[in-house]
Protein backbone atom coordinates (compact mmCIF):
# COMPACT_ATOMS: atom_id res chain seq x y z
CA UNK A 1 121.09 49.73 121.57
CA UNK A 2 121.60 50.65 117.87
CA UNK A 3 123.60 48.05 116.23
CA UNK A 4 126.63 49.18 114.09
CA UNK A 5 125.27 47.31 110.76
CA UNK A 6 121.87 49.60 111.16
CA UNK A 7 124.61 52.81 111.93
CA UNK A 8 126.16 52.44 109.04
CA UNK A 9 123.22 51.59 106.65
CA UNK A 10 121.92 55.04 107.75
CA UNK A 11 125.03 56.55 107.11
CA UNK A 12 125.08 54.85 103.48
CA UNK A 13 121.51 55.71 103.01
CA UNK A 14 121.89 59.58 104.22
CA UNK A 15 125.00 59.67 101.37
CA UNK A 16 122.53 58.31 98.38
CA UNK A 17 119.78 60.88 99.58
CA UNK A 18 122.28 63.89 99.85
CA UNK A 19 124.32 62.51 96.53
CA UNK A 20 124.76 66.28 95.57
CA UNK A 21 125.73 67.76 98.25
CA UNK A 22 128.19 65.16 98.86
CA UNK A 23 129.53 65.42 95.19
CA UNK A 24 129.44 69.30 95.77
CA UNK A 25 131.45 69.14 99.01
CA UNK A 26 134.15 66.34 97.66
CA UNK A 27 134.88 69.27 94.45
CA UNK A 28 135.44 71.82 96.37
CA UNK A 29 137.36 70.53 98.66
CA UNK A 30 139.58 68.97 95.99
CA UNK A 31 139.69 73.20 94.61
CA UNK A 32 140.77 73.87 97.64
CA UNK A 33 143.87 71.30 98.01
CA UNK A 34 144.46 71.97 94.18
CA UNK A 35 144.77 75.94 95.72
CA UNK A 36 147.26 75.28 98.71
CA UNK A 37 149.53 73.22 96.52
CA UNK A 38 150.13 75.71 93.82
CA UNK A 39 150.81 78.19 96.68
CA UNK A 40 153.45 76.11 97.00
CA UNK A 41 154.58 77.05 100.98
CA UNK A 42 152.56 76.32 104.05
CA UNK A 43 154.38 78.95 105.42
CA UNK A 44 152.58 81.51 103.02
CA UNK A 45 148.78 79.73 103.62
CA UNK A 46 149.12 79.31 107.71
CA UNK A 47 148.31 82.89 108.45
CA UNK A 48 145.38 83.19 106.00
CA UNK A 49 144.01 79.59 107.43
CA UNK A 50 144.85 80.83 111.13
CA UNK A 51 142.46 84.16 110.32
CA UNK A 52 139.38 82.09 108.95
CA UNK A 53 139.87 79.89 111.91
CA UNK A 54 139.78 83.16 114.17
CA UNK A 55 136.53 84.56 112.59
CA UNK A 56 134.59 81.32 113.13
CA UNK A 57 135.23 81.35 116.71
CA UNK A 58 134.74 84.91 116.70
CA UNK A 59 131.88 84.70 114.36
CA UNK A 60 130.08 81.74 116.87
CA UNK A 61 130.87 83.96 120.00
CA UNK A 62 128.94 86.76 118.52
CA UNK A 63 126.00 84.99 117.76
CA UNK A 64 126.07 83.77 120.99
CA UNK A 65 126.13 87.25 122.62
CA UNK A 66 123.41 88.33 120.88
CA UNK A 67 121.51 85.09 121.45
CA UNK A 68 121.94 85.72 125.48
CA UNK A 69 121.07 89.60 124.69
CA UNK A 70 118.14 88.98 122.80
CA UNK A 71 117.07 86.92 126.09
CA UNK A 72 115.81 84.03 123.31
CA UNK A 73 114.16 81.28 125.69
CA UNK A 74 115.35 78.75 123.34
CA UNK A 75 119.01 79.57 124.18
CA UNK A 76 120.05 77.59 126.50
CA UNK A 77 123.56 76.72 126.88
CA UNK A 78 125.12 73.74 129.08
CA UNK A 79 128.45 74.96 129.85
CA UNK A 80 128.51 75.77 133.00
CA UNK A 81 130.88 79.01 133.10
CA UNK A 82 128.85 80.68 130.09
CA UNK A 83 127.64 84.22 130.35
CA UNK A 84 127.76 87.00 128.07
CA UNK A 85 130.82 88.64 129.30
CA UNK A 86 132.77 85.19 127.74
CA UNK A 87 131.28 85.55 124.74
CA UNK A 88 132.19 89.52 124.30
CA UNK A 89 135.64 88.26 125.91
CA UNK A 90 136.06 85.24 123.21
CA UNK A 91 134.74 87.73 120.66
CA UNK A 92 137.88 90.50 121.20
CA UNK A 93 139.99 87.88 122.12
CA UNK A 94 139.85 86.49 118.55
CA UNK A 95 139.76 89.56 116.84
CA UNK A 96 142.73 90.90 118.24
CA UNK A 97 144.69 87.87 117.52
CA UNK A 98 143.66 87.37 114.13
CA UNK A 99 145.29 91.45 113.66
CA UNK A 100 148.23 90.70 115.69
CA UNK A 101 148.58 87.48 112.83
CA UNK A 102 147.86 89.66 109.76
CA UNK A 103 146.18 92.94 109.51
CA UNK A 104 146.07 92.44 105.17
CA UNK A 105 144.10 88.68 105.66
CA UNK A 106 142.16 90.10 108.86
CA UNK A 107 140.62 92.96 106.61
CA UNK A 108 139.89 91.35 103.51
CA UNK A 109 138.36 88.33 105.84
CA UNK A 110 135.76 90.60 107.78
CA UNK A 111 135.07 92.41 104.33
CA UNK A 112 134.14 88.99 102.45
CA UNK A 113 132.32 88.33 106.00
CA UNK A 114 130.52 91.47 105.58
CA UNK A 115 129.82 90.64 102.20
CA UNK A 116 128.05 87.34 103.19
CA UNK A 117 125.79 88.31 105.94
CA UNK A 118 124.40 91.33 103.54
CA UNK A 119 123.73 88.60 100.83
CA UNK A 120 122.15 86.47 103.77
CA UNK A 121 119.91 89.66 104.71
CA UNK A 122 118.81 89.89 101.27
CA UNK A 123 117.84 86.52 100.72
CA UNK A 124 115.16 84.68 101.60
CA UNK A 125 116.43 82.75 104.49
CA UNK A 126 114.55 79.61 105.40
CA UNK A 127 111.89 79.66 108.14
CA UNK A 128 113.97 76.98 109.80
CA UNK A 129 117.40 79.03 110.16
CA UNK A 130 115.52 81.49 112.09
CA UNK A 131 116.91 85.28 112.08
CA UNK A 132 118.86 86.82 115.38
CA UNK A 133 117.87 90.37 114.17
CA UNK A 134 114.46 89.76 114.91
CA UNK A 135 114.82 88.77 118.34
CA UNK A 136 117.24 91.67 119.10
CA UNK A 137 114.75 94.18 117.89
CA UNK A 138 111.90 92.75 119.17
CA UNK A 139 113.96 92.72 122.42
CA UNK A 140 114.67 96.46 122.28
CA UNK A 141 110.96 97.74 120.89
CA UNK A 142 109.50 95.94 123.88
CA UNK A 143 112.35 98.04 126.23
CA UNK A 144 111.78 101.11 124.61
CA UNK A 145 107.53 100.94 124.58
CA UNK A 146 107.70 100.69 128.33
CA UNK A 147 110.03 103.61 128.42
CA UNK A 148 107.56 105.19 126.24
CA UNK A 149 105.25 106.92 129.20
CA UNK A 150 102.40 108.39 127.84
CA UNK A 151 101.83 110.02 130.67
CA UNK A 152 104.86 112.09 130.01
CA UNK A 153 103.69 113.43 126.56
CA UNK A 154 104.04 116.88 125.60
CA UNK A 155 102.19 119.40 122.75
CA UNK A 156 105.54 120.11 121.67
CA UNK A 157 106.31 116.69 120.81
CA UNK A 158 102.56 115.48 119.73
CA UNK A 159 102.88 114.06 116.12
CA UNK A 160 99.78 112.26 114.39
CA UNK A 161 98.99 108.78 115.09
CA UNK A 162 96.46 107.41 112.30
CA UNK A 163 94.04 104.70 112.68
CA UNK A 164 92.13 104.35 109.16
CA UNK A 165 89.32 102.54 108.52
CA UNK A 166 88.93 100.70 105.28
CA UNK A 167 85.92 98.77 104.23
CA UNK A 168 87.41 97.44 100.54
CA UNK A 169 91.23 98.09 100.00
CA UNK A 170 90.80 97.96 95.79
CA UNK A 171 89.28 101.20 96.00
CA UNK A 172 91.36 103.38 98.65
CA UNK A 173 94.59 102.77 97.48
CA UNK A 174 95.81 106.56 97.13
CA UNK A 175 94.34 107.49 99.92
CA UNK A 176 96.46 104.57 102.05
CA UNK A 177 99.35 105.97 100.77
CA UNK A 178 98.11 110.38 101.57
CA UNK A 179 97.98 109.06 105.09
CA UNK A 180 101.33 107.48 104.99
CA UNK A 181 102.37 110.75 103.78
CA UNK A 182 100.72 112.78 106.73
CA UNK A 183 101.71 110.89 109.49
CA UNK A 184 105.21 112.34 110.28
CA UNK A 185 106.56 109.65 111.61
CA UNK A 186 103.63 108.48 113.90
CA UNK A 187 102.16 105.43 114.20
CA UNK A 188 99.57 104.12 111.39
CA UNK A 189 97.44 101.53 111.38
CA UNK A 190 94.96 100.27 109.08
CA UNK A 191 92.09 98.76 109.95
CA UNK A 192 89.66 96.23 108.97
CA UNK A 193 86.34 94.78 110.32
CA UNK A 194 85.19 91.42 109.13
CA UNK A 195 81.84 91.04 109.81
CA UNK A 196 80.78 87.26 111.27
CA UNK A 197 80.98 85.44 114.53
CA UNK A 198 83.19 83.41 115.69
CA UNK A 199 81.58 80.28 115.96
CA UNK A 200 80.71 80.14 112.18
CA UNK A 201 83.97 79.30 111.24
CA UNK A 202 86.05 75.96 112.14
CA UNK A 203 89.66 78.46 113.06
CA UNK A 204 90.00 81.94 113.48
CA UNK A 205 89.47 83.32 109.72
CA UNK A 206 91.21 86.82 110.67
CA UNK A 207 94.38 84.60 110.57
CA UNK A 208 94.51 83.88 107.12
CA UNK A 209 93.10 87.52 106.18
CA UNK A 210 95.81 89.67 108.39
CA UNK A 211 98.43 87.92 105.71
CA UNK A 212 96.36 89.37 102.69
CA UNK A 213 96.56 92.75 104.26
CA UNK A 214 99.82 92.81 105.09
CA UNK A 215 100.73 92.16 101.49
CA UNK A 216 98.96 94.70 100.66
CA UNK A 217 101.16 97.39 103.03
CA UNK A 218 104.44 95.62 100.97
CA UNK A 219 102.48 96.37 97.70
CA UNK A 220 101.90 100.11 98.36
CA UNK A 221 105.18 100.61 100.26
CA UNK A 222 103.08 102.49 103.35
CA UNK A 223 105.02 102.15 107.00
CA UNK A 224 101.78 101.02 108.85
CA UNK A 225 100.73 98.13 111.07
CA UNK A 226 97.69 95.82 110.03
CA UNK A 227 94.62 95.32 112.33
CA UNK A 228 91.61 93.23 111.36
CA UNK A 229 89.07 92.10 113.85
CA UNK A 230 85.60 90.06 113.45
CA UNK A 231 82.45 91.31 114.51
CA UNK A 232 78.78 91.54 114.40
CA UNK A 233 78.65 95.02 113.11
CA UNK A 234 81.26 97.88 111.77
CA UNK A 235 80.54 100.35 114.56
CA UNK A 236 80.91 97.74 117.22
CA UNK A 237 84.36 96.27 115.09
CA UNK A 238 85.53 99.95 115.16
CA UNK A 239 85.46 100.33 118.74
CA UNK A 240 87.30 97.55 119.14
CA UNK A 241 90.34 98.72 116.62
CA UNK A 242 89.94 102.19 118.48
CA UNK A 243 89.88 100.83 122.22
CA UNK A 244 93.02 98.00 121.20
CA UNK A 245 95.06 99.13 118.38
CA UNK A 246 98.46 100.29 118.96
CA UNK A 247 100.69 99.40 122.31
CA UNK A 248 101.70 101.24 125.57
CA UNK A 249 102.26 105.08 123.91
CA UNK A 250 102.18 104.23 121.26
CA UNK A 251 98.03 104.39 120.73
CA UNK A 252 96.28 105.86 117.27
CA UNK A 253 95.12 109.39 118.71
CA UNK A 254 93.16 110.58 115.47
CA UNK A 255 90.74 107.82 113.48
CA UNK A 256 90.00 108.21 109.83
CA UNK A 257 87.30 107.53 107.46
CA UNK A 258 86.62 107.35 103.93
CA UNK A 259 83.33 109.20 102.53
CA UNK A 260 79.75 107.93 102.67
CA UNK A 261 78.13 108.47 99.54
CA UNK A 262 76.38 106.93 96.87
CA UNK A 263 79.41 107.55 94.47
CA UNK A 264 80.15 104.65 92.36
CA UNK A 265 83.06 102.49 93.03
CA UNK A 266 86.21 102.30 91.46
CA UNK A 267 89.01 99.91 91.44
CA UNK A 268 92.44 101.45 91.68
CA UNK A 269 94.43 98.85 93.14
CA UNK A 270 95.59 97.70 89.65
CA UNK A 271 96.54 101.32 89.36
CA UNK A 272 99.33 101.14 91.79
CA UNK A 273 102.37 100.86 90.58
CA UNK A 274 103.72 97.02 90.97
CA UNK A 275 106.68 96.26 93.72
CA UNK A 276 108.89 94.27 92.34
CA UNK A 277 111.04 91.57 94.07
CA UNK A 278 114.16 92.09 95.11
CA UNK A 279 117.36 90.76 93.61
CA UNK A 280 118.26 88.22 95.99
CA UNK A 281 114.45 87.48 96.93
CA UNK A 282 113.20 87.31 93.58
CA UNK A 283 112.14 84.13 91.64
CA UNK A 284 113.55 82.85 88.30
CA UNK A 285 111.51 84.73 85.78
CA UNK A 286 111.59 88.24 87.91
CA UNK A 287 107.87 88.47 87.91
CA UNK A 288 105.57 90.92 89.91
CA UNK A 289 104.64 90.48 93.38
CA UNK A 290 100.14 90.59 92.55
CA UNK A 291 97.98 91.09 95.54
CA UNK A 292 94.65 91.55 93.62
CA UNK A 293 93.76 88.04 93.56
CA UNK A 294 93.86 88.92 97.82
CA UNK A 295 90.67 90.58 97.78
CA UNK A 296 86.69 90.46 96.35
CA UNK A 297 85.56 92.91 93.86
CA UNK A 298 84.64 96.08 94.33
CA UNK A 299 81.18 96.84 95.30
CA UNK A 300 78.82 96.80 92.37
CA UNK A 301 76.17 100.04 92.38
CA UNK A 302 72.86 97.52 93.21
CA UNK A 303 74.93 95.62 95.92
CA UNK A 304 73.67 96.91 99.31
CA UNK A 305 75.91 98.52 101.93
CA UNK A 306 77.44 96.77 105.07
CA UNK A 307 76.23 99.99 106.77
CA UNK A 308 73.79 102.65 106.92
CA UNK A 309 74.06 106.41 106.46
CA UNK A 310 73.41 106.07 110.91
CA UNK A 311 75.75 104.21 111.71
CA UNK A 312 78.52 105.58 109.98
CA UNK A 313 77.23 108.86 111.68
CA UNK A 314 77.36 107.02 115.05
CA UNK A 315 80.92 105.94 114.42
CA UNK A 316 82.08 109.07 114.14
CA UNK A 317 80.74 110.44 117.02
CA UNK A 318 81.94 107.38 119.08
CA UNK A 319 85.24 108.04 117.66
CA UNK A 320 84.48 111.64 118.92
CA UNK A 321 83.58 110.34 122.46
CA UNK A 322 86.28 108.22 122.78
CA UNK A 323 88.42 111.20 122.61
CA UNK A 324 90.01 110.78 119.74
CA UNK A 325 90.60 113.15 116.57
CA UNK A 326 88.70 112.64 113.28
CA UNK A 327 89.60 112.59 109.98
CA UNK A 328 86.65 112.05 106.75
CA UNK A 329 88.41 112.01 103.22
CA UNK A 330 86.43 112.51 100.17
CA UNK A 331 87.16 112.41 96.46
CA UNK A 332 90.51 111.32 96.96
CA UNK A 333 90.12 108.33 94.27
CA UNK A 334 91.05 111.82 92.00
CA UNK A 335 94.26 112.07 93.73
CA UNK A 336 97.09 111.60 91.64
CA UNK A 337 100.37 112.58 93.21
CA UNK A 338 102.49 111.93 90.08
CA UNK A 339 100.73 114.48 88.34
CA UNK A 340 101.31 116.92 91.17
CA UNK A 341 105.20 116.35 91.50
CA UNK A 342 105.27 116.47 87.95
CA UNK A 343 102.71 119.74 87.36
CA UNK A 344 104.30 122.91 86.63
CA UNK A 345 102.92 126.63 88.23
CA UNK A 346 101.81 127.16 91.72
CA UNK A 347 99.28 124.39 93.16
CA UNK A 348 97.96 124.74 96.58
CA UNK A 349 97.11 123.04 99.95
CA UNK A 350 93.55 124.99 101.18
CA UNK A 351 92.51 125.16 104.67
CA UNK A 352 89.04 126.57 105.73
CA UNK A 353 89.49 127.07 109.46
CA UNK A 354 85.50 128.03 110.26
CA UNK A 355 82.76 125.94 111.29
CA UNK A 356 79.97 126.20 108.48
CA UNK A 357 77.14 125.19 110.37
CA UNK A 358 78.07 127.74 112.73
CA UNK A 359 79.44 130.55 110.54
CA UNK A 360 79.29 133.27 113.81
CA UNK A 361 81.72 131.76 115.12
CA UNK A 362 84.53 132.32 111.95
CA UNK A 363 87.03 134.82 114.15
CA UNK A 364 87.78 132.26 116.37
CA UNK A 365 90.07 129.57 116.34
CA UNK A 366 89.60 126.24 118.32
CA UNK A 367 91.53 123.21 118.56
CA UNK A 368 89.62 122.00 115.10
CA UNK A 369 91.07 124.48 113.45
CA UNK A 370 94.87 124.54 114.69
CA UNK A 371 94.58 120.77 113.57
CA UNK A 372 94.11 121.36 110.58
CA UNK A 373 96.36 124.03 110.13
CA UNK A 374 98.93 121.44 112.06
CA UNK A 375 98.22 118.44 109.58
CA UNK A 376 98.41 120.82 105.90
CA UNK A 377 101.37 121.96 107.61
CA UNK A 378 102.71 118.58 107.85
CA UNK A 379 101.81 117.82 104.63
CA UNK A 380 103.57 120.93 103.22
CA UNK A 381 106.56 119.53 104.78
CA UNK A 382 106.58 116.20 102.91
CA UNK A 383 109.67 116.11 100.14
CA UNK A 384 107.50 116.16 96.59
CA UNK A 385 104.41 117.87 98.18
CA UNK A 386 107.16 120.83 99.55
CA UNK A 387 108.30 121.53 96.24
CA UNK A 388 105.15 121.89 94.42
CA UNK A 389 102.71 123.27 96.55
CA UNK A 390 102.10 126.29 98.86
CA UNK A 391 99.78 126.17 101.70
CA UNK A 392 96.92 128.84 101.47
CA UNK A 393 94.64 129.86 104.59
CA UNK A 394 90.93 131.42 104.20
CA UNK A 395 89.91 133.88 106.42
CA UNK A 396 86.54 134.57 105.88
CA UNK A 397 85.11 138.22 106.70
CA UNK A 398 82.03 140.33 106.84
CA UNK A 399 83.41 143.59 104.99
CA UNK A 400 80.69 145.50 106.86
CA UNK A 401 80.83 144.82 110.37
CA UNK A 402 84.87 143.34 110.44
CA UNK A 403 88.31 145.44 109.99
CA UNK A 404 89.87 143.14 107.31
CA UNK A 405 93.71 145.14 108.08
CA UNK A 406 93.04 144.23 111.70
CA UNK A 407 91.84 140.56 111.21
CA UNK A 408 94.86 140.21 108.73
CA UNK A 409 97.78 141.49 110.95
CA UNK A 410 95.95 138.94 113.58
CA UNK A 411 96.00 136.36 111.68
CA UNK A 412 99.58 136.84 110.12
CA UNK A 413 100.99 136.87 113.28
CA UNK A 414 99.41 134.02 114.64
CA UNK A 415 100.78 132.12 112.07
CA UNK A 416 103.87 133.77 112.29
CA UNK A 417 103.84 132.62 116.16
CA UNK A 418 103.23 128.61 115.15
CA UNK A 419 106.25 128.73 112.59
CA UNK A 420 103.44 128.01 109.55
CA UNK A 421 104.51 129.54 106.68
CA UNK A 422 101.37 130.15 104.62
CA UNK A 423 99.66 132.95 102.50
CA UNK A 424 96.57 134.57 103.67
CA UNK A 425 93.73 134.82 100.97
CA UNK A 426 90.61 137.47 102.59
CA UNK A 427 87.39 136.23 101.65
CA UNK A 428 83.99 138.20 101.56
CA UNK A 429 80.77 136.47 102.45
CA UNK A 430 78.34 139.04 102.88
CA UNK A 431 76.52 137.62 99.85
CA UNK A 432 75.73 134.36 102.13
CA UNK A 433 74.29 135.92 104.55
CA UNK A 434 70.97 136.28 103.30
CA UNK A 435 70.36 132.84 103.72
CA UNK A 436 71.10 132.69 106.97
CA UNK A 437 68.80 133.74 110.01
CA UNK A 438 69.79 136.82 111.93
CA UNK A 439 72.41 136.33 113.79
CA UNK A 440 72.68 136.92 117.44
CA UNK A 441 75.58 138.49 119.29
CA UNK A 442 77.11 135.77 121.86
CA UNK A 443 80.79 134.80 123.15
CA UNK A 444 82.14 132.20 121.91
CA UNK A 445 82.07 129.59 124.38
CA UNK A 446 78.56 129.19 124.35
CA UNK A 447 78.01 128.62 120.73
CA UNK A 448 80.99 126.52 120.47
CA UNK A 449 80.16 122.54 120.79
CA UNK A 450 76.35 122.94 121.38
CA UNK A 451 73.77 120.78 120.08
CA UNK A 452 73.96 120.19 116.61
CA UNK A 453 72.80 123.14 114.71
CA UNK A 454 71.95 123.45 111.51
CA UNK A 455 71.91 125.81 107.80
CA UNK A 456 70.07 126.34 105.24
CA UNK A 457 70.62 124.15 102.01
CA UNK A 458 71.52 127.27 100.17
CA UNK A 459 73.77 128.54 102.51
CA UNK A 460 75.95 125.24 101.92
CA UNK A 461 75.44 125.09 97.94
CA UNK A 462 77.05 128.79 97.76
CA UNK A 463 79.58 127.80 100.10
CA UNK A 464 80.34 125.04 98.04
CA UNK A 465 80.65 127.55 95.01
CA UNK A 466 82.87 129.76 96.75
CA UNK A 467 85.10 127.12 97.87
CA UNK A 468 85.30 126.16 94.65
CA UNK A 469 85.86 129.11 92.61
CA UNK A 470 89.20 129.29 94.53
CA UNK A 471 89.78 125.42 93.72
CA UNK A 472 91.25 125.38 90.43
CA UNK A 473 95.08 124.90 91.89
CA UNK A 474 94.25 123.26 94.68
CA UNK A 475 95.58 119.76 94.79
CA UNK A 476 94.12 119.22 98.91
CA UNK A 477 90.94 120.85 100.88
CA UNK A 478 90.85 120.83 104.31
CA UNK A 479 87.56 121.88 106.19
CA UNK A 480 85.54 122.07 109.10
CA UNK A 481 84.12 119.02 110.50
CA UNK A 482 81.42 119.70 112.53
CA UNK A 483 79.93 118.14 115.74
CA UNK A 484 77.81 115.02 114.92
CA UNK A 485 74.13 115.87 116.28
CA UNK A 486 72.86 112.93 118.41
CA UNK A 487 69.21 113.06 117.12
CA UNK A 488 69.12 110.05 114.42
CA UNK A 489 66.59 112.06 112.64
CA UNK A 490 69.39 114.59 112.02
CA UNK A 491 72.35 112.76 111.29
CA UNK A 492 70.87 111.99 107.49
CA UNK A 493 70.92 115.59 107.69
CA UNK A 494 74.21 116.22 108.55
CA UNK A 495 75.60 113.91 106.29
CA UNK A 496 73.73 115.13 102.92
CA UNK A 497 75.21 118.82 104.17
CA UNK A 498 78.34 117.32 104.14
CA UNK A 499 78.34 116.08 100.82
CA UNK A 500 76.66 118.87 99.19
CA UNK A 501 79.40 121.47 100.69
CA UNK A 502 81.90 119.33 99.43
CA UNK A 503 80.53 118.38 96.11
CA UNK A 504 82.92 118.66 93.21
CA UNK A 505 85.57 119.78 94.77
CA UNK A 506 89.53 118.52 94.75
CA UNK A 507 90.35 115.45 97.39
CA UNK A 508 88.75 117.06 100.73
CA UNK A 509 89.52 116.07 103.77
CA UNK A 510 86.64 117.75 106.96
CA UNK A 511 88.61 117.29 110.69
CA UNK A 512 87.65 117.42 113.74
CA UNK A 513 90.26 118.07 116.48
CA UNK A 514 89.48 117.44 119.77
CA UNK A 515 93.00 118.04 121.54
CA UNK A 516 95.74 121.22 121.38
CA UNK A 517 98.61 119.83 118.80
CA UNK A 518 100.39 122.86 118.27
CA UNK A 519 103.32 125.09 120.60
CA UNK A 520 105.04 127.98 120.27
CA UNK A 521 107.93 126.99 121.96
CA UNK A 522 110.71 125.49 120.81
């Protein structure tokens, strides 16, 4: 047993350590009594004393409602008649007595009450206090996901779902934040592979790198979820992030990629504009939360790539097999959205809904094409890009063989149909055909998704100059992505094609939809 001597020697010693707080607590208590006694009746202070008293009970039964609401396993109480239905009764019970006392003291009380907790929510709280906000919305995401039955998903209420892959952060920053823009309220994620094992490091490293990402996300002000994984290789790391991101229905349904190129880097992180702290949260001199210590260099132009021109090919077609839309982004290091909100004079959002490997098949529209027409319609839609830009749909004809009035009115009122308000610019390409090889008559069906089939170089380099004769107001491209051939002595190929149609021309974004994403029904 303690003796008292030793009690009270760490009672004297606790009062020399806390010497402050002690001097703090004696002054304003001594405020206080100063207070009451040039009040000058108890009579006056007993209903203002009787409220505070009130609103701590009532203020401790609350927190111990949500405490048994949240479910916190920590929470466990040892009186023996508690359950929540004493706390909500405590909690009323006080609150009507403290307006039956004085309705004047009662609301000024809960507004300096109010007051508090918003300073409190503001502030950095200390990792020890703990916050009962985050177990009650943990508590009710984790109700809600199961509810969430993806099973039960409908087109009408399909709504993109991004996973994007980035390689080095410094030099993707705008087109982190076009993606937070296109998302519509769906889930986005943003994914990383580290590439290592496991066993060559003494703790998880992914650990200490989630943190620098998700600093990042605060920095650029994007609503997305971080996901970083270690692995041998990028493909294999990206079929993880595919196969695990995301939770019950709420999984990414389209995966995006940046351009492979031999474009030279460059660094736009310091670019961004800097978030500063908050008020409450901020430290003494008010200076800027930096991330750019977080992460290496950019890639210099005689550093070799962590992948090969193959394997980004192959990722794209696993992301393809895996049943999941794809997005590849290009020249969107040229995006500058301050420019565009600020521009004056009609800018435009393109979309080029045909296949240009397969240029037959340009009168039909497949589930590539209505998602892109669903995503620049979503874009359209986003306050700033609404009010500056119009969306503009192609619709490429053969003025000898096609009735352009016909394949108008179609078109028109197919649009018209989806609710997409656009304008229709006709487009000749007779001139291209030349370097194509005759084309034979067959349905569509068949020459849809076949084996990878492929154009002449000059066919894509006056493509390109087509598309980009009608590019001087266009502030977004969207175009065809087309199937990935499974030959690895044509996916270098496909990939030069791919560059060389989109070769100097405005941030470009090629899709390829997989699944139907748009209704006509309410």
């Amino acid at each position: 047993m303690t003796s008292p001597i030793c009690f009270y020697c760490r009672q004297i010693k606790w009062l020399i350590v806390n010497y402050k707080a002690v001097k703090l607590f004696f002054i304003s208590s001594l405020i206080k009594m100063l207070l009451v006694l040039l009040v000058g009746s108890l009579n006056a202070i007993a209903p203002a004393a009787s409220v505070f008293f009130l609103l701590s009970y009532a203020s401790v039964n609350l927190a111990c409602l949500a405490l048994e609401l949240a479910s916190a396993p920590n929470f466990r109480p040892t009186f023996k008649y508690f359950t929540w239905y004493t706390c909500g009764l405590g909690l009323v019970g006080c609150m009507v007595m403290c307006f039956l006392i004085s309705p004047i003291y009662t609301s000024i009380a809960v507004i300096i009450l109010l007051v508090l907790a918003i300073v409190l929510h503001f502030r950095a709280v200390p990792a020890e206090w703990g916050s009962i906000s985050q177990a009650l919305i943990f508590h009710q995401v984790r109700k809600y996901l199961l509810m969430l039955d993806p099973r039960k998903a409908h087109v009408k209420y399909w709504r993109p779902q991004m996973l994007l892959m980035v390689a080095q952060p410094r030099q993707c920053c705008e087109l982190i934040d076009f993606i937070n823009d296109i998302k519509k309220g769906g889930l986005y994620v943003i994914g990383h592979v580290k590439i290592g094992k496991l066993d060559d490091y003494p703790k998880d490293p992914i650990i200490e790198e989630s943190k620098k990402w998700m600093s990042l996300i605060d920095h650029l002000k994007v609503k997305a979820f971080v996901e970083v994984t270690l692995s041998d290789s990028v493909s294999d790391g990206m079929l993880h992030l595919v196969r695990l991101s995301g939770l019950g229905g709420m999984k990414p349904n389209t995966v995006c990629f940046g351009f492979y190129d031999a474009s030279k880097p460059m660094d736009s992180l310091p670019k961004t504009k800097q978030k500063r702290k908050r008020f409450f949260n901020g430290n003494e001199n008010g200076s800027y939360v930096s991330v750019e210590g977080n992460f290496n260099d950019i890639r210099r132009d005689f550093d070799p790539k962590l992948l090969c021109g193959t394997e980004y090919v192959k990722m794209i077609k696993d992301a393809i097999k895996l049943q999941k839309n794809v997005c590849v982004f290009r020249h969107f290091n040229q995006l500058n959205k301050t420019s565009i909100f600020e521009s004056k004079g009609n800018l435009y959002i393109d979309v080029w809904p045909v296949n240009m490997f397969r240029p037959e098949t340009a009168s039909f529209f497949d589930n590539a094409c209505l998602f892109m027409l669903q995503l620049a319609c979503i874009l359209n839609m986003v306050p700033g890009w609404k009010s500056k830009t119009y969306l503009r749909v192609f619709l490429c004809l053969n003025a000898q063989t096609d009735n352009t009035l016909e394949k108008e009115q179609k078109l028109d009122a197919y649009l018209r149909e989806l609710r997409i308000l656009a304008k229709i610019q006709i487009i000749t390409w007779d001139h291209l055909f030349q370097h194509l090889p005759e084309l034979q008559s067959r349905d569509y069906e068949n020459a849809h998704m076949q084996q990878y089939h492929t154009v002449s170089d000059n066919f894509i380099r006056e493509m390109n100059q087509l598309i980009k004769s009608y590019s001087s107001r266009t502030t977004v491209s969207f175009l065809y992505l087309p199937q990935p051939p499974s030959a690895v002595e044509q996916q270098k190929d496909y990939l030069q094609k791919l560059e060389m149609l989109s070769e100097s021309l405005p941030p470009t974004v090629f899709i390829h939809g997989l699944h139907p994403v748009t209704s006509t029904t309410l």
